[in-house]
N, C-alpha and C. Protein backbone atom coordinates (compact mmCIF):
# COMPACT_ATOMS: atom_id res chain seq x y z
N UNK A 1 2.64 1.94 23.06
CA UNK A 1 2.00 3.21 22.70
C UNK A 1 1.60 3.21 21.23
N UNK A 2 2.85 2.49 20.40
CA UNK A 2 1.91 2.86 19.09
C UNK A 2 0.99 1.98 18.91
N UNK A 3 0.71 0.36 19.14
CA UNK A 3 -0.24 -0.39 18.62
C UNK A 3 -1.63 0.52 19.81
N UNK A 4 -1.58 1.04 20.72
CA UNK A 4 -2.63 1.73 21.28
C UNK A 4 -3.12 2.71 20.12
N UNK A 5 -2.06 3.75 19.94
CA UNK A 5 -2.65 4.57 18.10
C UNK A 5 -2.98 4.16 17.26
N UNK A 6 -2.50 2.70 16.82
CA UNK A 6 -3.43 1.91 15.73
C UNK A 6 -4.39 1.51 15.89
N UNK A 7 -4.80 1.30 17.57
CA UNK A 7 -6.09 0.49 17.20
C UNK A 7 -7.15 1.78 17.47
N UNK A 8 -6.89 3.04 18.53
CA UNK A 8 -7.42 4.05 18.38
C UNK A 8 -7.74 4.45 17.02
N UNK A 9 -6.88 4.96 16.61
CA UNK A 9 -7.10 5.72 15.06
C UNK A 9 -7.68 4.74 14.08
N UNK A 10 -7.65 3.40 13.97
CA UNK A 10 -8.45 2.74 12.96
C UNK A 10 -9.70 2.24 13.36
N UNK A 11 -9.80 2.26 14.70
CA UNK A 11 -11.24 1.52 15.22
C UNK A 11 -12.05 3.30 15.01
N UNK A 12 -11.23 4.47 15.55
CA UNK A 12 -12.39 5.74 15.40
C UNK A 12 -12.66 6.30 13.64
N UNK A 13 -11.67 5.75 12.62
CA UNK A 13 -11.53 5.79 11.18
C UNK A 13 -12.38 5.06 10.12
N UNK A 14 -12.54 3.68 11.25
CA UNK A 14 -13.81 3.02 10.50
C UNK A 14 -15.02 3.22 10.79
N UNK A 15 -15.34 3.76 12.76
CA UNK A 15 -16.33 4.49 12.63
C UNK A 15 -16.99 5.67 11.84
N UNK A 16 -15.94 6.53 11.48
CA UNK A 16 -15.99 7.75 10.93
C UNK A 16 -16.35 7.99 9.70
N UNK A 17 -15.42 6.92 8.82
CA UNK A 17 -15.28 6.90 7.28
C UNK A 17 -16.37 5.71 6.80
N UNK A 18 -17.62 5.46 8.49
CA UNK A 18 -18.15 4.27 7.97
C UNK A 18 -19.32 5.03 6.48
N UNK A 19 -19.92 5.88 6.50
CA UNK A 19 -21.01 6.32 5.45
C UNK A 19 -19.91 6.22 4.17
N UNK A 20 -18.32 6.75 3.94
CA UNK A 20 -17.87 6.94 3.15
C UNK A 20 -17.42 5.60 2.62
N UNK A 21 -17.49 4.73 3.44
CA UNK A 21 -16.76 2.87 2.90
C UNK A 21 -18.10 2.48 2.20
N UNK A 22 -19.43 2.81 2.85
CA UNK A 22 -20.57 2.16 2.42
C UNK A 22 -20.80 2.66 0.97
N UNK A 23 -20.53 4.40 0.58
CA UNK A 23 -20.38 4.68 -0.67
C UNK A 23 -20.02 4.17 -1.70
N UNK A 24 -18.64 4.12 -1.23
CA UNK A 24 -17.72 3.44 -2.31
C UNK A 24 -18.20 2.32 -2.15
N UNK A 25 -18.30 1.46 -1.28
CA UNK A 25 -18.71 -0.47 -1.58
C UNK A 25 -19.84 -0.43 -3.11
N UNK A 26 -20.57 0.55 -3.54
CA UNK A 26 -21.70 1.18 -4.02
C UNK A 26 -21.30 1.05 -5.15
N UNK A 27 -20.58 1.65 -5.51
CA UNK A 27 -20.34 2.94 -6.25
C UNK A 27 -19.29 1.69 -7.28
N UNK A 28 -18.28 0.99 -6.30
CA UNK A 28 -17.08 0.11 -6.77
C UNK A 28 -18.13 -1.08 -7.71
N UNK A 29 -19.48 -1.76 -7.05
CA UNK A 29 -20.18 -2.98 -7.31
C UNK A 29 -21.10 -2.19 -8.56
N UNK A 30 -21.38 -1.10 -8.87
CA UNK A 30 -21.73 -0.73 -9.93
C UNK A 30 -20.97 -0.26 -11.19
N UNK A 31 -19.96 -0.07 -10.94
CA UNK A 31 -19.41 0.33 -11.91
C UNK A 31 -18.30 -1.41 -12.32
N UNK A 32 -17.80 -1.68 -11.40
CA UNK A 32 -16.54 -2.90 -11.82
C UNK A 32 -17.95 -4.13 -11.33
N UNK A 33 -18.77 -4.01 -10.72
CA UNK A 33 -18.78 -5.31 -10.39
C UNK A 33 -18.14 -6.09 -9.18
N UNK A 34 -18.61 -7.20 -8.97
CA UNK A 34 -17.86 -8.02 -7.63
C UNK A 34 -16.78 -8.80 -7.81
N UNK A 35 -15.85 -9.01 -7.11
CA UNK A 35 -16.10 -8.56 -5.85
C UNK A 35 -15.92 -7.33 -5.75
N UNK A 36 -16.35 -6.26 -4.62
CA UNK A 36 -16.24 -5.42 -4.13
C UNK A 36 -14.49 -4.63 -3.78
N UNK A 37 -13.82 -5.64 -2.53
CA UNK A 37 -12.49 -6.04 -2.00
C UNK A 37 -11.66 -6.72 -2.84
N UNK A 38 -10.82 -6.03 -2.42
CA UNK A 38 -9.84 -7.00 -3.12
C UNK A 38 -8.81 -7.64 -2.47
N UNK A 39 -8.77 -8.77 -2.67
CA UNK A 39 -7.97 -9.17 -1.04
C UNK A 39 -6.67 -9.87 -1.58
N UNK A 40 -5.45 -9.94 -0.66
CA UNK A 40 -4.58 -10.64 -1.34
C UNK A 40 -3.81 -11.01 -0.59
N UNK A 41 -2.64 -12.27 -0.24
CA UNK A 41 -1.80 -12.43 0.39
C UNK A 41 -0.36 -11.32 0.29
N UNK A 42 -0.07 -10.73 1.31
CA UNK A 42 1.19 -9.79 1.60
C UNK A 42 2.34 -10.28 2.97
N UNK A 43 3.37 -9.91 2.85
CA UNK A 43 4.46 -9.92 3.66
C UNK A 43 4.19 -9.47 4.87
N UNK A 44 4.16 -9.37 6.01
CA UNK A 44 3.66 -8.49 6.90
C UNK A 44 5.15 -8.50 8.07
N UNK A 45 4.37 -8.66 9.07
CA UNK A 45 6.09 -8.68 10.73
C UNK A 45 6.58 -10.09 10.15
N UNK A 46 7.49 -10.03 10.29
CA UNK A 46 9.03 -10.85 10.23
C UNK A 46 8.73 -11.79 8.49
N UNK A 47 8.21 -11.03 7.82
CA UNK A 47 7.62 -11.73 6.25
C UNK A 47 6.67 -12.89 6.58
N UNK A 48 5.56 -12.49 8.01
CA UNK A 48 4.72 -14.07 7.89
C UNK A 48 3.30 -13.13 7.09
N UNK A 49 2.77 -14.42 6.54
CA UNK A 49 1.79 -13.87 5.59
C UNK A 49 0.61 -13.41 6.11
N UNK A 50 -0.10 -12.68 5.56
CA UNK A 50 -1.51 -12.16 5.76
C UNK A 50 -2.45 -11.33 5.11
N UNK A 51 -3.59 -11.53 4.70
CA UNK A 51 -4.56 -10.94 4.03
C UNK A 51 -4.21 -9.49 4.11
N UNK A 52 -4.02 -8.75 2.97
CA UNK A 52 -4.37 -7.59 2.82
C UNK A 52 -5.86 -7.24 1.93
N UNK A 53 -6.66 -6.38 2.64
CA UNK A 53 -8.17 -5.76 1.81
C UNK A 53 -7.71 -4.42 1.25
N UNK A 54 -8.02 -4.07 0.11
CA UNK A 54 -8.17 -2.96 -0.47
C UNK A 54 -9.80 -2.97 -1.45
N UNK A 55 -9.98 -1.62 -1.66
CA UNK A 55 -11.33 -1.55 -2.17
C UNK A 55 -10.65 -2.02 -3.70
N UNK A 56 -11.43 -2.84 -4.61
CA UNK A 56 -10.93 -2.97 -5.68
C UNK A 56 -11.10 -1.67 -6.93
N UNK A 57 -9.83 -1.64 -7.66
CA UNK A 57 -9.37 -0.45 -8.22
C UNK A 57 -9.65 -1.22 -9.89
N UNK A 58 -9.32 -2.20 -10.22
CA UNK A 58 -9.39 -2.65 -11.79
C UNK A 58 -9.94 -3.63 -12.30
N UNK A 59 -10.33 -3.95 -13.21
CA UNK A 59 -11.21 -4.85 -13.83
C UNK A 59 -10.56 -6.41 -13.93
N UNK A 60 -11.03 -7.89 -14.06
CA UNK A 60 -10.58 -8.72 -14.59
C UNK A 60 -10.42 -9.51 -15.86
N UNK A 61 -10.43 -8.17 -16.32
CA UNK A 61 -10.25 -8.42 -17.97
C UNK A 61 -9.21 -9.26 -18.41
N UNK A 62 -9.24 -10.41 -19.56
CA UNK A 62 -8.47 -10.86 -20.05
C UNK A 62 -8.14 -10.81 -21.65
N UNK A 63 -6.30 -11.43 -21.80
CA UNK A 63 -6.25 -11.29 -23.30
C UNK A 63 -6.94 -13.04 -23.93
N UNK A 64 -6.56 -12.65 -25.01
CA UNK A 64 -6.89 -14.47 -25.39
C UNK A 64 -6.57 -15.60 -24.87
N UNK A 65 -5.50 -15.41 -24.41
CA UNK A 65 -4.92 -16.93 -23.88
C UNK A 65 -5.12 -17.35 -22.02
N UNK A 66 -5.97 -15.92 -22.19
CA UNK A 66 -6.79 -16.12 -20.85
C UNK A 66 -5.76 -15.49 -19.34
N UNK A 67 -4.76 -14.75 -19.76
CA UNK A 67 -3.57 -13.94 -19.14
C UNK A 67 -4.35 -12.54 -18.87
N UNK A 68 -4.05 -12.59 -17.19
CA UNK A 68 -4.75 -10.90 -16.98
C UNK A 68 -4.03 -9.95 -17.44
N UNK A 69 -4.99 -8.76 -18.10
CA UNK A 69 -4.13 -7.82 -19.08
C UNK A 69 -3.43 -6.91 -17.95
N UNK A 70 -2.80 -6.41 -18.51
CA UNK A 70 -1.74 -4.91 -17.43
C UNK A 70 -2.36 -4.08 -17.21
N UNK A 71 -1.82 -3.95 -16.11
CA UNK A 71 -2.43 -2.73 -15.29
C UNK A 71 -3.21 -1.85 -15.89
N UNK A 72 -2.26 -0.94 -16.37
CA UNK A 72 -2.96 0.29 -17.46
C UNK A 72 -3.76 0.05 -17.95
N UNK A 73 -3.95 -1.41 -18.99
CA UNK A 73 -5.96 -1.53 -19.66
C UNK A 73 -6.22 -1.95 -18.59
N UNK A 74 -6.41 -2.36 -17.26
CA UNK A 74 -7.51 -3.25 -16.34
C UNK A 74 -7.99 -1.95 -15.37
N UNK A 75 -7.26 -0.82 -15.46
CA UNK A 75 -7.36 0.45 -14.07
C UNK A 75 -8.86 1.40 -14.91
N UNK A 76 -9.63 1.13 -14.46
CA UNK A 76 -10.82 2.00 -14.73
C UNK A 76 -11.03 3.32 -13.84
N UNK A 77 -11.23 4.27 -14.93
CA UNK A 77 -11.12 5.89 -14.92
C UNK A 77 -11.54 6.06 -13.12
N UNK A 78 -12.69 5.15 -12.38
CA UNK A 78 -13.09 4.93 -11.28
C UNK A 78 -12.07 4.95 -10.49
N UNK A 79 -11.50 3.59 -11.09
CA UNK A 79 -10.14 3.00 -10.10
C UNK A 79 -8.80 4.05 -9.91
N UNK A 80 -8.67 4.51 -10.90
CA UNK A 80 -8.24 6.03 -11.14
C UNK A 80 -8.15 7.15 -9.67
N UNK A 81 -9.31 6.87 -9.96
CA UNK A 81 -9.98 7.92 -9.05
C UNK A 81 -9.61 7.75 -7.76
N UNK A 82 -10.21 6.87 -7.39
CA UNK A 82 -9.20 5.88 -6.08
C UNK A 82 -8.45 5.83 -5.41
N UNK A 83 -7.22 5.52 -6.50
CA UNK A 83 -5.93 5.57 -6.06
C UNK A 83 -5.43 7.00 -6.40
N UNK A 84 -6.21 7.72 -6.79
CA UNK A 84 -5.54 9.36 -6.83
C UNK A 84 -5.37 9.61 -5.40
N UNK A 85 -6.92 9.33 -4.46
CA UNK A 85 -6.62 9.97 -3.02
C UNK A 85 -6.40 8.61 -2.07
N UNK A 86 -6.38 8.15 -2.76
CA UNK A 86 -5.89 7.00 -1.53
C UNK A 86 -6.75 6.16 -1.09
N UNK A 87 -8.10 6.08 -1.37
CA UNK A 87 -9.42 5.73 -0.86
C UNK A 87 -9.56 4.14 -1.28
N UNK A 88 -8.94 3.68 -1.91
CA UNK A 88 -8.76 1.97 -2.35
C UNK A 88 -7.97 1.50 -0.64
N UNK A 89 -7.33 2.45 -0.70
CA UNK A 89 -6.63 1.51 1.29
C UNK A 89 -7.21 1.76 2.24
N UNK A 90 -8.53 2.39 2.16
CA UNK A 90 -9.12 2.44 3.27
C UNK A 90 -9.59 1.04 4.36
N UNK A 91 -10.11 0.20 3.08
CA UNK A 91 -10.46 -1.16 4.14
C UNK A 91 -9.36 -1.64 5.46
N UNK A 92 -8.10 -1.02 4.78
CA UNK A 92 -6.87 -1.66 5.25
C UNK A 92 -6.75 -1.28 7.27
N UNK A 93 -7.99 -0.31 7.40
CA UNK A 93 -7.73 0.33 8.53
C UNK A 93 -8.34 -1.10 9.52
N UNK A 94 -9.22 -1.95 8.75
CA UNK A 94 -9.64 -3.36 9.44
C UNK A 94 -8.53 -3.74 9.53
N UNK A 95 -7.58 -4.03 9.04
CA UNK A 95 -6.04 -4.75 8.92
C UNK A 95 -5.25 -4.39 9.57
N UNK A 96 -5.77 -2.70 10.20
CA UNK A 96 -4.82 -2.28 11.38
C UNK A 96 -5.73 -2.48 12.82
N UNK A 97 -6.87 -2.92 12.69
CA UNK A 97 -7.47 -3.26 14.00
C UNK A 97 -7.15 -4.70 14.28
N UNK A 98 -6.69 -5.77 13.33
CA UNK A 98 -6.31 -6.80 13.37
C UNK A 98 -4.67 -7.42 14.05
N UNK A 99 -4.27 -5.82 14.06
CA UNK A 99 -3.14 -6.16 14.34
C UNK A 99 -2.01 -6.82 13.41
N UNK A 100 -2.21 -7.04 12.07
CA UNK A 100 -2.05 -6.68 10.30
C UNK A 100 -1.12 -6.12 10.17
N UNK A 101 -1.19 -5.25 10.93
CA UNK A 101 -0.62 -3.65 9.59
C UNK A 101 -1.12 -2.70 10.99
N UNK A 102 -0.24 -1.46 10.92
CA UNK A 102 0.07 -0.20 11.68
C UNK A 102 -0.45 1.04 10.97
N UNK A 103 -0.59 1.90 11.14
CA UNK A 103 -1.47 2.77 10.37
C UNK A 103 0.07 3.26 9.47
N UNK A 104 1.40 3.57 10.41
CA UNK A 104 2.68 3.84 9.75
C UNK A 104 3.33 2.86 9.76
N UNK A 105 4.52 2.35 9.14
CA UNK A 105 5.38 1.50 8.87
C UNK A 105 5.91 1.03 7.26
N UNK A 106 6.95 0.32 6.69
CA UNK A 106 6.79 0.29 5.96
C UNK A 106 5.82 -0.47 4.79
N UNK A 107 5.36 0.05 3.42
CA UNK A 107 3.83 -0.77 2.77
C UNK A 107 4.24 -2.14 2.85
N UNK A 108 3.28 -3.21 3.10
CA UNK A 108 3.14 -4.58 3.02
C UNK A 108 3.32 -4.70 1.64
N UNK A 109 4.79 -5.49 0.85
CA UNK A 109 5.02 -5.95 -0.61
C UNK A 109 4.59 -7.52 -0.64
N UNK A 110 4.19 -7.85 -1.55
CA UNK A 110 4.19 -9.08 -1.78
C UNK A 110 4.97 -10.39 -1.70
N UNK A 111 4.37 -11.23 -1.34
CA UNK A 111 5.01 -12.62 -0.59
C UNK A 111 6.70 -13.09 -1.54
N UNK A 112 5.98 -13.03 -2.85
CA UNK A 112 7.33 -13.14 -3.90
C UNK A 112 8.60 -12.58 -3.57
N UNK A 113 8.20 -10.98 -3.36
CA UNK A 113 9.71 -10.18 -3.00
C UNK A 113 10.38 -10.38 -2.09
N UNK A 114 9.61 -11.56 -1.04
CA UNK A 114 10.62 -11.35 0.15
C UNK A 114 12.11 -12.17 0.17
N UNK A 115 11.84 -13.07 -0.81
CA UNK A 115 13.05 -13.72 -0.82
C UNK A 115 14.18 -12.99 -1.84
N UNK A 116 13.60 -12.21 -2.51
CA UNK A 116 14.73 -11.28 -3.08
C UNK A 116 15.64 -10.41 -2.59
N UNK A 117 14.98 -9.70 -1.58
CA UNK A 117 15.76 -9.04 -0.24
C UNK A 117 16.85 -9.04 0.05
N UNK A 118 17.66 -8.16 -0.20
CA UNK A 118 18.97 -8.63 0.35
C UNK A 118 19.26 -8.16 1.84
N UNK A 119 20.52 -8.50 2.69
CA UNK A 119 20.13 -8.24 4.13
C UNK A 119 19.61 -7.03 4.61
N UNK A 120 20.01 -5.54 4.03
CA UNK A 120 19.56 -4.90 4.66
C UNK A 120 17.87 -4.55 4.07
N UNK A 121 17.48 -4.72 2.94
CA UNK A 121 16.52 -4.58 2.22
C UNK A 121 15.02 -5.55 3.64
N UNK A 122 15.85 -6.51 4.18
CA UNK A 122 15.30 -7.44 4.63
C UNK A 122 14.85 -7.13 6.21
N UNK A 123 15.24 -6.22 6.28
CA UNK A 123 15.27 -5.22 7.73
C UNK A 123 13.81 -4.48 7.93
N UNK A 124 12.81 -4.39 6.72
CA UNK A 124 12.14 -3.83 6.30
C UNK A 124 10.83 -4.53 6.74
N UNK A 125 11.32 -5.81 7.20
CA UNK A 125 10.12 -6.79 7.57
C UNK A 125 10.11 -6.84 9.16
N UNK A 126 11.22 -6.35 9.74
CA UNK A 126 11.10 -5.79 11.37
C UNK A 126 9.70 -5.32 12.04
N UNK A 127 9.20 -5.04 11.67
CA UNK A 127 8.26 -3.88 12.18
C UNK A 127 7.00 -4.46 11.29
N UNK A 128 5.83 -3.87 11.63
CA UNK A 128 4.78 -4.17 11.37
C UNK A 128 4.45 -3.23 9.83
N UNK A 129 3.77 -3.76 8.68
CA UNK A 129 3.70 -2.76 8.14
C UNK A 129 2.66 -1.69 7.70
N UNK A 130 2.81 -0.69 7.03
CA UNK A 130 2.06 -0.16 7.70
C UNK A 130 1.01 0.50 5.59
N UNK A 131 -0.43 1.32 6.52
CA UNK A 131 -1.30 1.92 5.43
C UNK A 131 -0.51 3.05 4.99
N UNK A 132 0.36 3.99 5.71
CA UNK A 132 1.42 4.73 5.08
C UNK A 132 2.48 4.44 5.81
N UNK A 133 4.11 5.21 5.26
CA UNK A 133 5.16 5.14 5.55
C UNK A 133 5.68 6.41 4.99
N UNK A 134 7.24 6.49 5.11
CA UNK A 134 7.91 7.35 5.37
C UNK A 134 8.69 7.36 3.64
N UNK A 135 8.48 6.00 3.07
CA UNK A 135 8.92 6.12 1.36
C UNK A 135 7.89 6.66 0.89
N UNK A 136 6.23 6.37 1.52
CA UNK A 136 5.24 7.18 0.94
C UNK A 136 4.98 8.57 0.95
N UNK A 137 5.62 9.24 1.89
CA UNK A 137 5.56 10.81 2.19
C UNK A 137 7.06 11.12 1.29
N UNK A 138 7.74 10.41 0.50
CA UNK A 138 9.01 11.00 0.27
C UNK A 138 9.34 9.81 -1.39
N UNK A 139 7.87 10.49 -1.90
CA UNK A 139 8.10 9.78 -3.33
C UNK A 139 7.09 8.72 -4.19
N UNK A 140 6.94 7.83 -3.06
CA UNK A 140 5.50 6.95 -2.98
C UNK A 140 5.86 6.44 -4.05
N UNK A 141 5.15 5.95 -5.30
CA UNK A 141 5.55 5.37 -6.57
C UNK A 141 6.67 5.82 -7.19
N UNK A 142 6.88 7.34 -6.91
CA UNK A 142 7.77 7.73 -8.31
C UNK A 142 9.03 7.59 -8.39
N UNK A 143 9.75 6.80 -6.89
CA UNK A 143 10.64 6.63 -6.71
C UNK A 143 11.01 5.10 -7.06
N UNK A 144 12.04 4.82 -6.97
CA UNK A 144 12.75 3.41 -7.50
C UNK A 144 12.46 2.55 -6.01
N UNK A 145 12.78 1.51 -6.72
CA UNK A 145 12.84 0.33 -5.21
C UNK A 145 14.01 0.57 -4.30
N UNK A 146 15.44 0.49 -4.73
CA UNK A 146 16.31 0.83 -3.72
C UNK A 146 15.85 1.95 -2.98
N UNK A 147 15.83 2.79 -3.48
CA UNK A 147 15.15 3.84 -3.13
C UNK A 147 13.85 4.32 -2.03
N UNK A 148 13.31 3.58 -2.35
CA UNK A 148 12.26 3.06 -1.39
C UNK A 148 12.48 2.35 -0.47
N UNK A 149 13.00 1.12 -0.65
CA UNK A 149 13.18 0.21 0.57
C UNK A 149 14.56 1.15 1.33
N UNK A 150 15.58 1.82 1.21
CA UNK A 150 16.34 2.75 2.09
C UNK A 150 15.68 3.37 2.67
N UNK A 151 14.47 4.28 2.50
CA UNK A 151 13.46 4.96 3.18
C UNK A 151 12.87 4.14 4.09
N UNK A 152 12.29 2.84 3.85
CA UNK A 152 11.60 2.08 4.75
C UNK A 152 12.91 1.67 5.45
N UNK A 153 14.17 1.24 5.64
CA UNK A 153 14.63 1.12 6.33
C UNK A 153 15.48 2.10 7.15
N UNK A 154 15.34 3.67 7.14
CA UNK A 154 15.51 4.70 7.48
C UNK A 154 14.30 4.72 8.48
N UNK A 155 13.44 4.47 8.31
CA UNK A 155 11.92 4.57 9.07
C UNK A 155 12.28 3.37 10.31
N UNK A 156 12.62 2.18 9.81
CA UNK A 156 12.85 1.17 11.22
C UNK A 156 13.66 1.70 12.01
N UNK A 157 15.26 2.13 11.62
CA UNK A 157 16.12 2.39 12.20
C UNK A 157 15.60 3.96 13.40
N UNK A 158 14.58 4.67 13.12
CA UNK A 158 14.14 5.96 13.41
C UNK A 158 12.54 5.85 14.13
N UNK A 159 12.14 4.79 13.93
CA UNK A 159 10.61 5.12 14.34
C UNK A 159 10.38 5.51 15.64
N UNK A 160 9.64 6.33 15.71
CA UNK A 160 9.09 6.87 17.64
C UNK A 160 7.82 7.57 17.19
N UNK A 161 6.64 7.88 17.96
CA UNK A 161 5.85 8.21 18.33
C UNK A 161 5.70 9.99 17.16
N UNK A 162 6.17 10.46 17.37
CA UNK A 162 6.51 11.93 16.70
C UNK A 162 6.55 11.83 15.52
N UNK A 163 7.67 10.66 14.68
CA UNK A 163 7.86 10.32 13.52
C UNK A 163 6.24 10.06 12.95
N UNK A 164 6.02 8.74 13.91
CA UNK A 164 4.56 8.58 13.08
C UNK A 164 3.64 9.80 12.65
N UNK A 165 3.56 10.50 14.10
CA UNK A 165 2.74 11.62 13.63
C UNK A 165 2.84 12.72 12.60
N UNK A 166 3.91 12.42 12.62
CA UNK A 166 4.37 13.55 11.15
C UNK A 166 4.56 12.95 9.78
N UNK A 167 3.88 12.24 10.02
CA UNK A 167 3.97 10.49 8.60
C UNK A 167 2.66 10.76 8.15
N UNK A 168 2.37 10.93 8.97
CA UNK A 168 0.38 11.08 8.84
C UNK A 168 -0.43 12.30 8.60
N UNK A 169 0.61 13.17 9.08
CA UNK A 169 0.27 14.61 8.63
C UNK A 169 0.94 14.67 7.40
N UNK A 170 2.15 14.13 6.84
CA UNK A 170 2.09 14.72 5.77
C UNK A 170 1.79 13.91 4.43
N UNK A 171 1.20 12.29 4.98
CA UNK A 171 0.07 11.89 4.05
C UNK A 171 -0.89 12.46 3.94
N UNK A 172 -1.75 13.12 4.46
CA UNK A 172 -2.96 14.04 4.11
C UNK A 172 -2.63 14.91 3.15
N UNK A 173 -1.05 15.74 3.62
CA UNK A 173 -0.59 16.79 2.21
C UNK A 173 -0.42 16.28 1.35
N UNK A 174 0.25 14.85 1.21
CA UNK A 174 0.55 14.38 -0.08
C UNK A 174 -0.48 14.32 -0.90
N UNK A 175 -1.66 13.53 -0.11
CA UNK A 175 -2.87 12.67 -0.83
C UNK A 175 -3.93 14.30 -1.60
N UNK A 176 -3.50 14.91 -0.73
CA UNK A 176 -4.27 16.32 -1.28
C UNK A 176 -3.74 17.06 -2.60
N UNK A 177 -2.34 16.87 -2.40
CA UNK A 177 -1.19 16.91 -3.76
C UNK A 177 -1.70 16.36 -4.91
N UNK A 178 -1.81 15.07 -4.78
CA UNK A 178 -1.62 13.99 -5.39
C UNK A 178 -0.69 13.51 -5.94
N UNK A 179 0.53 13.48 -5.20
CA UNK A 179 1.88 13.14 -5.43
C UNK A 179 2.55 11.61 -5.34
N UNK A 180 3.21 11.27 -6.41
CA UNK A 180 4.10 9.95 -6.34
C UNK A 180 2.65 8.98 -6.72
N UNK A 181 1.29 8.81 -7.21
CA UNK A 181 0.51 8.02 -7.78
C UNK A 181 1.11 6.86 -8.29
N UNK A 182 1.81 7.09 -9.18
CA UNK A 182 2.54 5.83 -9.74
C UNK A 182 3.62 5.97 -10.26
N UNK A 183 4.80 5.05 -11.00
CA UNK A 183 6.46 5.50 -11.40
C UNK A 183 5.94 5.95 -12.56
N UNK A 184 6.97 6.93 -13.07
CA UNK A 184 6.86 7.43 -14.21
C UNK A 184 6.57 5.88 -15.28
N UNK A 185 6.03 6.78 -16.50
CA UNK A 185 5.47 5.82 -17.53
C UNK A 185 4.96 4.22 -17.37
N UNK A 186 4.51 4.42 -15.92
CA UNK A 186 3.36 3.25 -15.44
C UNK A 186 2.06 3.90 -15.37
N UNK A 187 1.22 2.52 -14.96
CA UNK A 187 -0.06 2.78 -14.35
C UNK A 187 0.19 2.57 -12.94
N UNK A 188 0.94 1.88 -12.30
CA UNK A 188 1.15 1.41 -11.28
C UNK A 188 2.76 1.42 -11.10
N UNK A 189 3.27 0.31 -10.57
CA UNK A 189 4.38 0.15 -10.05
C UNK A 189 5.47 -0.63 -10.40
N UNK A 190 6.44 -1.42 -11.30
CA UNK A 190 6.95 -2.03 -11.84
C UNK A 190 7.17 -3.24 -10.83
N UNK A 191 7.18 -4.46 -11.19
CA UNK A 191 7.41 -5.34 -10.45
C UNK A 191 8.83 -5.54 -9.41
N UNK A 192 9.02 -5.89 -8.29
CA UNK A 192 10.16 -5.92 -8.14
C UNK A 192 11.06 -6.97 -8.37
N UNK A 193 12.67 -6.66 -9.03
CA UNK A 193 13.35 -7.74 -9.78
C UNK A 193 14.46 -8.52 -8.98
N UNK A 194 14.55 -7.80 -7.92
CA UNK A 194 15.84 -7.84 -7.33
C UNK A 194 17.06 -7.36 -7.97
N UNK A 195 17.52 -6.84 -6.96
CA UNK A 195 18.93 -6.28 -6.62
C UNK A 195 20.34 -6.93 -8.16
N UNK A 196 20.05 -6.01 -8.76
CA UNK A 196 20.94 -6.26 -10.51
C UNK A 196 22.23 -6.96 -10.11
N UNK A 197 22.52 -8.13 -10.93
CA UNK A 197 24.25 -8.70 -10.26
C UNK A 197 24.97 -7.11 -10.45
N UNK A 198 26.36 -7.03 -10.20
CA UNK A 198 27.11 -6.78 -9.97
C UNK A 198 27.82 -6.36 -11.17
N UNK A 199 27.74 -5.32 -11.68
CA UNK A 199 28.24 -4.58 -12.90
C UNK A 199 27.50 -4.17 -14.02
N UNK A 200 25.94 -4.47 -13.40
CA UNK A 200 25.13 -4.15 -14.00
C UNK A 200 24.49 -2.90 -13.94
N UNK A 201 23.63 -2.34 -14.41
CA UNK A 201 22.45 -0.98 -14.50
C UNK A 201 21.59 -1.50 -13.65
């Protein structure tokens, strides 16, 4: 039943939001330039890898030694814009017709973090993941990683049909909010470090 809602809701989402993808493809290649997408390897079911698309949000600006600069100088007022309502993950709804990614589940993190994981952190790769989740309706950036990944694994241990739908309703409130954008005193999201030894902060 749910991969039937994913491929429903993203195959009628890309029909729908098709004038609004063609905009932005526009709008992104005039102002940043190409590429357009931004594509990248992510974690997906059981941590095997796979392309994630997002509309691209920041520039490839570099410092001298030829090192891409941080977030904060590379995020253009555009890209900004973007990720205020959410409209950089739209491509991602191809990624849920692919069978990728779920429209809910927890966000696809990068290939690096998965070996940091500790067992239950690692529980998180069960399930397919998804364009929103249940850490995203309950914090989204502004919350910490433990923090987050307990939510995503609150979401595996809990998922059914109802859950999703109320995942999705109250991403629309959030995205209308504009709540949890990024952690405090980021542009984005702090890298993840893994789990501090043992007597640490």
């Amino acid at each position: 039943m749910k991969r039937l809602l994913d491929i429903v809701g993203a195959g009628a989402g890309l029909i729908l939001l098709s004038p609004v993808l063609l905009i932005l493809a526009v709008l992104i290649r005039r102002r940043m330039g190409s590429p357009v997408i931004f594509a990248q390897r992510r974690a997906g079911l059981r941590g095997e890898p796979f392309v994630l698309y997002k509309f691209r949000s920041m520039t490839d600006a570099r410092g001298e030694t030829g090192a891409l600069l941080s977030d904060e100088a590379r995020l253009t007022a555009f890209g900004t814009f973007l990720r205020r309502y959410s409209l950089d993950e739209l491509p991602q709804l191809w990624n849920v017709l692919r069978g990728d990614m779920s429209l809910v589940g927890p966000r696809p993190l990068l290939l690096d973090y998965v070996p940091l994981y500790d067992e239950t952190q690692r529980r998180r790769l069960d399930v397919r993941p998804g364009i929103t989740g249940w850490a995203q309706v309950n914090g989204r950036n502004a919350i910490g990683w433990e923090e987050k990944f307990a939510l995503d694994v609150w979401y595996v241990d809990r998922r059914s049909l109802p859950l999703d739908l109320k995942i999705l309703l109250l991403t629309v409130w959030k995205i209308l909010k504009r709540e949890g954008i990024s952690a405090p005193g980021e542009a984005t999201m702090p890298a993840f470090r893994g789990r501090p030894p043992s007597g640490r902060a």
